[in-house]
Protein backbone atom coordinates (compact mmCIF):
# COMPACT_ATOMS: atom_id res chain seq x y z
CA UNK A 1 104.57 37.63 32.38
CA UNK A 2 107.30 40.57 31.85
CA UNK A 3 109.00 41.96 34.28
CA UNK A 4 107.37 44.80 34.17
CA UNK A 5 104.17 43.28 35.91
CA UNK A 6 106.63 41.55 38.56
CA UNK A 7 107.25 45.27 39.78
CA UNK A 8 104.18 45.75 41.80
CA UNK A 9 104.21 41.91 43.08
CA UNK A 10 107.58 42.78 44.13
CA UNK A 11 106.99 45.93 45.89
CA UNK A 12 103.92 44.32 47.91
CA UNK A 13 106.34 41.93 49.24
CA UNK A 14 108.97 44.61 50.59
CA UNK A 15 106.30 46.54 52.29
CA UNK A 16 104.84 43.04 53.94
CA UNK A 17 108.01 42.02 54.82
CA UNK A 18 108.81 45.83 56.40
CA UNK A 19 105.51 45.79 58.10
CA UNK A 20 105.98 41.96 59.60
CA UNK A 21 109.16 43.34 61.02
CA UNK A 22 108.56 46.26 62.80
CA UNK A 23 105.18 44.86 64.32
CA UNK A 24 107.49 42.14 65.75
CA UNK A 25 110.11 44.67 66.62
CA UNK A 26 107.02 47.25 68.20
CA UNK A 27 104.85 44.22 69.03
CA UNK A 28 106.18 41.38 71.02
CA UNK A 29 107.84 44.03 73.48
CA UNK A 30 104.57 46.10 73.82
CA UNK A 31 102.34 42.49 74.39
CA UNK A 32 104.99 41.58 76.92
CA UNK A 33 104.87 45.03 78.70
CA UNK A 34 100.83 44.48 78.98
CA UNK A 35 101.26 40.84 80.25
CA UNK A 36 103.43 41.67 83.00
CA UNK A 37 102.20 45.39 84.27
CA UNK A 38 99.58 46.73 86.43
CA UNK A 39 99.54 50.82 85.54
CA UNK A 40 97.01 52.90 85.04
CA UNK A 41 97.64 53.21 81.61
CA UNK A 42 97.35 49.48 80.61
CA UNK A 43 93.01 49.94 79.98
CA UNK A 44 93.85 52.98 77.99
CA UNK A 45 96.60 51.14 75.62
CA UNK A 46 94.81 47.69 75.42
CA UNK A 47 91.90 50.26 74.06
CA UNK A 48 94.28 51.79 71.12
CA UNK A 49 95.71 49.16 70.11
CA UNK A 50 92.50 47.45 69.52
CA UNK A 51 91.18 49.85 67.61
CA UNK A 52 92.26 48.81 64.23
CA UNK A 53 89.87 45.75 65.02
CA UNK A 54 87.29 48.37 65.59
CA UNK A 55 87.34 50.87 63.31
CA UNK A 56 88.49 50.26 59.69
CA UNK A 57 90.70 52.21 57.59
C-alpha cells in the first residue's frame, strides 16, 4: 500500500480516538450524575440520551 491510502485509515483513527475521549470525558460524569440523582429532569435526559439508540442518523 502507499501512503497515500494510509491517509484516510489514519484520519478514521484520530476521529475514533477524539470521539472515545470526550464520551468518557462527557460520559462517565453524566452516567454518574443519573445514578446518584432524583430531579425532575432525570426521565427527560435518560430519554435524550437514548435517542441515538432510537432514531438513526
Amino acid at each position: 500500500m502507499a501512503d497515500l491510502d494510509l491517509g484516510p485509515v489514519w484520519l478514521t483513527l484520530r476521529l475514533a480516538a477524539v470521539t472515545v475521549l470526550l464520551l468518557l470525558l462527557v460520559g462517565t460524569p453524566l452516567a454518574w450524575w443519573l445514578a446518584h440523582t432524583r430531579t425532575r429532569l432525570k426521565p427527560l435526559i435518560e430519554a435524550v440520551t437514548a435517542l441515538p439508540l432510537v432514531l438513526p442518523p
